[in-house]
Protein backbone atom coordinates (compact mmCIF):
# COMPACT_ATOMS: atom_id res chain seq x y z
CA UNK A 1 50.89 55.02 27.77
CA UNK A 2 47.48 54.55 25.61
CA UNK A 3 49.24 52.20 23.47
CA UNK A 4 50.92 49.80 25.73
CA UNK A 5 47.95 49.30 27.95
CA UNK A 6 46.07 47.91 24.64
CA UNK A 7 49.13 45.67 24.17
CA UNK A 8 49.17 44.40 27.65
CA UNK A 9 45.45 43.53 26.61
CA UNK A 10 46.64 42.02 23.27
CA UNK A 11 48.42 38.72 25.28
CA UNK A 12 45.40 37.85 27.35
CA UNK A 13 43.70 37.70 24.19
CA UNK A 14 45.70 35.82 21.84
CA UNK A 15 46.70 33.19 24.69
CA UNK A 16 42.77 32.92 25.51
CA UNK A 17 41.83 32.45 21.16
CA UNK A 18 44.56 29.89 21.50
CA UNK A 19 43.77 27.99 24.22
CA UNK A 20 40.15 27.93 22.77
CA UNK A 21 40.76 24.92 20.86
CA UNK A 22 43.31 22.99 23.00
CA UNK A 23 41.79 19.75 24.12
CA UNK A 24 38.64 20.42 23.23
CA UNK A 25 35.80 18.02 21.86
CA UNK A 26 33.45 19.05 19.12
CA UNK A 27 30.67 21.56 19.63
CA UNK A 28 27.54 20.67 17.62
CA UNK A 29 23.87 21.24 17.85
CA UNK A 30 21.90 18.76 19.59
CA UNK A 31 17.77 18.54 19.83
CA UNK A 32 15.25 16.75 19.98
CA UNK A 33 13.23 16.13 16.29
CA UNK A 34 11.83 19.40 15.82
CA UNK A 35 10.23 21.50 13.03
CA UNK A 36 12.11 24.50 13.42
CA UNK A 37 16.18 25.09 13.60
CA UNK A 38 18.10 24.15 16.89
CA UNK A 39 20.25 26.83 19.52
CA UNK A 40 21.11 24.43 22.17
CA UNK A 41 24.84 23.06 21.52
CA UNK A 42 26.65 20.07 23.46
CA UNK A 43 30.28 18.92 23.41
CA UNK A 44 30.44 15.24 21.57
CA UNK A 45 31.97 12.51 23.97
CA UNK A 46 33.94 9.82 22.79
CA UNK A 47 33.26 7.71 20.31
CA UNK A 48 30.93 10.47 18.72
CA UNK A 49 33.33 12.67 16.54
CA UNK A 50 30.79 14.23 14.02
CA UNK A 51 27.90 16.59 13.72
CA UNK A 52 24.68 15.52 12.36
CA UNK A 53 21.70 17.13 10.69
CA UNK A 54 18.94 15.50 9.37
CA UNK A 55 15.79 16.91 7.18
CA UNK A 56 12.99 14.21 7.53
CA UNK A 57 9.93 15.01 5.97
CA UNK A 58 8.27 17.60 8.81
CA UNK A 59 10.91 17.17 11.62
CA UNK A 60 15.10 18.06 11.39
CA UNK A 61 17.18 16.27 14.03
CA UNK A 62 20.63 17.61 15.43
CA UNK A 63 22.88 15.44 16.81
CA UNK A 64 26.23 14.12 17.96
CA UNK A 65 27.03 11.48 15.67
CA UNK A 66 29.86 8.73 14.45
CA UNK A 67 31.41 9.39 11.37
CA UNK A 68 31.57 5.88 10.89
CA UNK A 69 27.91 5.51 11.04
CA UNK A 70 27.27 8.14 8.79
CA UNK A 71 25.39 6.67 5.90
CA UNK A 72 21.22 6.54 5.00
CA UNK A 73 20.45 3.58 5.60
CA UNK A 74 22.07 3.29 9.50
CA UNK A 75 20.47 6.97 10.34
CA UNK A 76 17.16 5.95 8.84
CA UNK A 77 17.03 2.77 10.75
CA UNK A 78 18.24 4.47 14.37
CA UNK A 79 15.80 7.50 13.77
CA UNK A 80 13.04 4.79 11.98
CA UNK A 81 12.77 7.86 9.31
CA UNK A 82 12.20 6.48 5.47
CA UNK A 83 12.84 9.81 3.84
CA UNK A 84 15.28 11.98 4.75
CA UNK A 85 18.69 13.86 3.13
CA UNK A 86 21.14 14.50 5.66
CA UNK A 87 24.93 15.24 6.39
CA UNK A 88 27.62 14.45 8.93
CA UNK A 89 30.91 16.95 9.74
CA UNK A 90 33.40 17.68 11.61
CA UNK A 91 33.74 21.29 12.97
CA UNK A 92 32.44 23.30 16.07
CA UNK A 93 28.36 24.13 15.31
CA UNK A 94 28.36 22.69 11.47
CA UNK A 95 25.44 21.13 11.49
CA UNK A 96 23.32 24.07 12.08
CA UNK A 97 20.73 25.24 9.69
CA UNK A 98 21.84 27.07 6.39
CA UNK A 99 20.85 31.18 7.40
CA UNK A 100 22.09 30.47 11.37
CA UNK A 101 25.26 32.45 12.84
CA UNK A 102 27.34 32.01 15.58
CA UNK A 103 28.62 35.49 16.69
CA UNK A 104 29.46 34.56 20.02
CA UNK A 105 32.85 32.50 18.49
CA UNK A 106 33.19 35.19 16.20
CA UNK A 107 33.43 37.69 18.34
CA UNK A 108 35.79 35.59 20.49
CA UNK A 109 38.47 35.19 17.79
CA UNK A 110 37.92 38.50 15.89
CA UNK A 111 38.79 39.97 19.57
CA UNK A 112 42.39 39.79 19.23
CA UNK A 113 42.36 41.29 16.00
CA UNK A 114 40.28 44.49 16.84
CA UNK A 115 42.71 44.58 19.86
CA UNK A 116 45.74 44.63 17.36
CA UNK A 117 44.20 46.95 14.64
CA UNK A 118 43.18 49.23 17.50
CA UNK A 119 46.74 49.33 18.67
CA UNK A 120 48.11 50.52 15.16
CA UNK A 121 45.73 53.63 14.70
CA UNK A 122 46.92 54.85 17.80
């Protein structure tokens, strides 16, 4: 009994990590210029298919971005910023600063998997 109620849990999950990434747009970090890393996320809108981050000289910027547009000199001109090394990319929260984590998602998707591993010790 034990082990069919934690498969009967196993579908819920594995339709739920599934449908997690069906029509979805692109989750990146998005602040205002600030000295210190970002935690508040947005989805991108269309045309905006890439995730910025940009290290000015005191200030980092997170934003939805165009990959198109991605170069120095059309990011320096739209945030008037001279020096500044930055990069563009195209997956859910990658333009968040080096040491951050996002265990909320990976909790989400390792979910099924603790689910299914629990299921085979019992």
């Amino acid at each position: 009994m034990g082990s069919k109620g934690g498969f009967v849990l196993l579908w819920p999950l594995l339709i739920l990590a599934v449908l997690c990434h069906s029509g979805y747009s692109l989750l990146c970090y998005s602040c205002l210029p600030t000295g210190h890393p970002c935690t508040q996320t947005t989805n991108c809108t269309y045309p905006l298919n890439s995730c910025l981050f940009v290290q000015a000289e005191s200030r980092k910027y997170y934003h939805c971005w165009r990959m198109s547009d991605c170069n120095f000199q059309y990011i320096s001109n739209a945030l008037e910023e001279n020096k500044l090394q930055y990069s563009c990319c195209q997956k859910d929260l990658c333009n968040g600063h080096p040491g951050m984590t996002f265990p909320g998602k990976t909790a989400l998707l390792m979910a099924p998997l603790l689910v299914a591993a629990w299921n085979l010790c019992l």
